[in-house]
Protein backbone atom coordinates (compact mmCIF):
# COMPACT_ATOMS: atom_id res chain seq x y z
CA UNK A 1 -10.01 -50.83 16.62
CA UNK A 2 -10.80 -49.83 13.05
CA UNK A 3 -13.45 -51.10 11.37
CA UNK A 4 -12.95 -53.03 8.26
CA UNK A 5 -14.69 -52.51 5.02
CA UNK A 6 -15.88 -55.76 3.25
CA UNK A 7 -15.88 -56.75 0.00
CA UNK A 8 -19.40 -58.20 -1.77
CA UNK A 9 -21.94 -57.23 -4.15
CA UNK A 10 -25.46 -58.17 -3.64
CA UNK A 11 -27.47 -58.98 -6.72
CA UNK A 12 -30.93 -58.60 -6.22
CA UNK A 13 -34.18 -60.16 -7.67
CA UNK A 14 -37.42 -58.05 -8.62
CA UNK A 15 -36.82 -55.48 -5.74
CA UNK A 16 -39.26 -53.51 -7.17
CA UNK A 17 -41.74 -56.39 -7.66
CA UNK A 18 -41.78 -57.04 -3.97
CA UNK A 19 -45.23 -56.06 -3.38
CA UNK A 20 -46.29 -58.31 -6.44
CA UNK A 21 -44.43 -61.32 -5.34
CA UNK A 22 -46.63 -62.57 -3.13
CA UNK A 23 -49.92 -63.21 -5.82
CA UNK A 24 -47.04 -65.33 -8.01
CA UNK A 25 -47.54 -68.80 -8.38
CA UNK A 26 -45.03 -70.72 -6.55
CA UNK A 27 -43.76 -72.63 -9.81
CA UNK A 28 -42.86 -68.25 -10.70
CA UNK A 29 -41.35 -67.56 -7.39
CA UNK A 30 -39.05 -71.07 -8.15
CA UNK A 31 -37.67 -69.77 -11.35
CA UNK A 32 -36.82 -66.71 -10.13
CA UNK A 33 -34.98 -68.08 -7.26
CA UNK A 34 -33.01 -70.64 -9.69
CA UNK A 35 -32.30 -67.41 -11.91
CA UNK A 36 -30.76 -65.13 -8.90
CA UNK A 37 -29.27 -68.43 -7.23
CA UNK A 38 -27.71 -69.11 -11.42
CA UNK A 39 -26.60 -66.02 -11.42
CA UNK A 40 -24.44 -65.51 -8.09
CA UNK A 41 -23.33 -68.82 -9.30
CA UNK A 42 -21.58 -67.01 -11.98
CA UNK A 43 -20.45 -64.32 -10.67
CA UNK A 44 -18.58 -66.62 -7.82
CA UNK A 45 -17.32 -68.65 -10.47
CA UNK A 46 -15.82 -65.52 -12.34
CA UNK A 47 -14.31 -64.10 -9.08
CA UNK A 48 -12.75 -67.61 -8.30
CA UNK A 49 -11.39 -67.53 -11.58
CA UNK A 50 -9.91 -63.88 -11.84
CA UNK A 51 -9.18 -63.10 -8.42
CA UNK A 52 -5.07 -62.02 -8.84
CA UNK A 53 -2.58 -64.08 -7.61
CA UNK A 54 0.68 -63.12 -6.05
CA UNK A 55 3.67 -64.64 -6.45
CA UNK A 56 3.62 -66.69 -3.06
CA UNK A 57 0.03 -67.91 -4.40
CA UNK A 58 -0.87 -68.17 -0.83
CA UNK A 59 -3.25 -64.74 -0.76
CA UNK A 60 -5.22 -65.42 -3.80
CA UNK A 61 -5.90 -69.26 -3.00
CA UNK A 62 -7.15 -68.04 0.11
CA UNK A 63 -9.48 -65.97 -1.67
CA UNK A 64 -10.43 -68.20 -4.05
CA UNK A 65 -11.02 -70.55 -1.33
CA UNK A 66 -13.23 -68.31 0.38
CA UNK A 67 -15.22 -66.26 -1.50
CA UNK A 68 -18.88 -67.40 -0.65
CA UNK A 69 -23.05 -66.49 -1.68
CA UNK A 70 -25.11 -65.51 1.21
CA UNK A 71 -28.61 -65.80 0.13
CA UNK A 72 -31.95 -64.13 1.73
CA UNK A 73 -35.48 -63.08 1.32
CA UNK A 74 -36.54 -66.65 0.51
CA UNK A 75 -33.28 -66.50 -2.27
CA UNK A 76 -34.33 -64.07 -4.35
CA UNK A 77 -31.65 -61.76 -2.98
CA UNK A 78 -27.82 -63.39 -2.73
CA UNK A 79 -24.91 -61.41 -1.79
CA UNK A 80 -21.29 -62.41 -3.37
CA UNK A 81 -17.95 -62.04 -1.52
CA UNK A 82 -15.81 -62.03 1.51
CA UNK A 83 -17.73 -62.33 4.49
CA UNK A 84 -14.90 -64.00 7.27
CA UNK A 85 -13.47 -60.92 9.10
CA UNK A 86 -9.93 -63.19 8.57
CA UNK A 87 -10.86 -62.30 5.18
CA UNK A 88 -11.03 -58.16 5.54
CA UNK A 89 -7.94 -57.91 2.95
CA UNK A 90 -9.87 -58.65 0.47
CA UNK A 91 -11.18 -55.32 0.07
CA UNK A 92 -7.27 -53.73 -0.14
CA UNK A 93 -7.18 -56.02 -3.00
CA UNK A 94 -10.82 -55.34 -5.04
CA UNK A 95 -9.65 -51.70 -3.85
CA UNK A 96 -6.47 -50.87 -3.20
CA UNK A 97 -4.20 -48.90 -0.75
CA UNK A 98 -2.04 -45.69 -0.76
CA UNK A 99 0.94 -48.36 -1.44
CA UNK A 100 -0.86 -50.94 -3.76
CA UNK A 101 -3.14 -50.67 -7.00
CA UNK A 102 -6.64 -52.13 -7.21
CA UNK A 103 -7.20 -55.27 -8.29
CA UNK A 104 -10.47 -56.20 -8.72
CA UNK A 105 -12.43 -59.50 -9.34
CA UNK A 106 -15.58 -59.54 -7.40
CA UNK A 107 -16.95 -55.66 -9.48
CA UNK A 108 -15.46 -56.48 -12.70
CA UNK A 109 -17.39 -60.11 -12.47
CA UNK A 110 -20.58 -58.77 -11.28
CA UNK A 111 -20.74 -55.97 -14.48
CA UNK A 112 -19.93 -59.05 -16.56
CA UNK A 113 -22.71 -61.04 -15.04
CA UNK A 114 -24.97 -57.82 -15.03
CA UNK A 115 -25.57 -58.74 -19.14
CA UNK A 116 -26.58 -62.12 -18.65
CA UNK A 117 -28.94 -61.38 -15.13
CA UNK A 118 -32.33 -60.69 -16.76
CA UNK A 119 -31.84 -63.08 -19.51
CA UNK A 120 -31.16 -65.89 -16.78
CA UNK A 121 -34.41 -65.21 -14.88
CA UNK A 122 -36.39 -64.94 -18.45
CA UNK A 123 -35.12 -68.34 -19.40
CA UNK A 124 -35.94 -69.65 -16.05
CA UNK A 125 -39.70 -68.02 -15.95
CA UNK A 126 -40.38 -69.35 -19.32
CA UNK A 127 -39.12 -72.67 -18.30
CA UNK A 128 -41.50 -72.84 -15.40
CA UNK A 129 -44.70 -71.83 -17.70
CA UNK A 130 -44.14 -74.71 -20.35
């Protein structure tokens, strides 16, 4: 059996501030978890929005329908997409086949998003030091 390739992005908070993380004040860590779980949001918002629909409508509803945020590390890292194996055609669709163009929602969403991320966890920080 062939293995299918899924379709999600993973947007992650301060991966390089990992180490550092842990001497944060709670009220910090908070924030930062609200600005990663604000962003995915968005970006799962966008998808649901632009995902392409075909002319039965039944393929992209499904996808709208399922598209979903897996979150980890305490939420500071979520990952956007597809994650039902009933769902592995998503990925023919964000990618395309040999027979069928790309038509992506889930990239073009995240590099839309990707202007707004550190802004988002800014705003949030600064709300939890007032």
């Amino acid at each position: 059996m062939a293995r299918s390739r899924r379709a999600h992005v993973t947007i992650t908070g301060l991966a390089r501030l990992r180490g550092r993380l842990e001497d944060l004040p709670d009220s910090i860590k908070d924030a930062l978890v609200e600005g990663v779980k604000a962003s995915a949001e968005a970006v799962k918002a966008d998808v649901e929005r632009t995902v392409p629909v075909d002319a039965s409508g039944r393929d992209s509803r499904h996808l709208k329908d399922n598209v979903d945020i897996r979150y980890r590390e305490g939420g500071l890292v979520a990952a956007v997409g597809w994650f039902n194996q009933d769902d592995f055609y998503a990925a023919f669709v964000e990618y395309g086949t040999r027979s069928q163009p790309a038509q992506p929602s889930l990239h073009p969403a995240l590099e839309r998003e990707r202007k707004n991320y550190k802004a988002r966890l800014t705003d949030e920080v600064r709300r939890a030091l007032r």
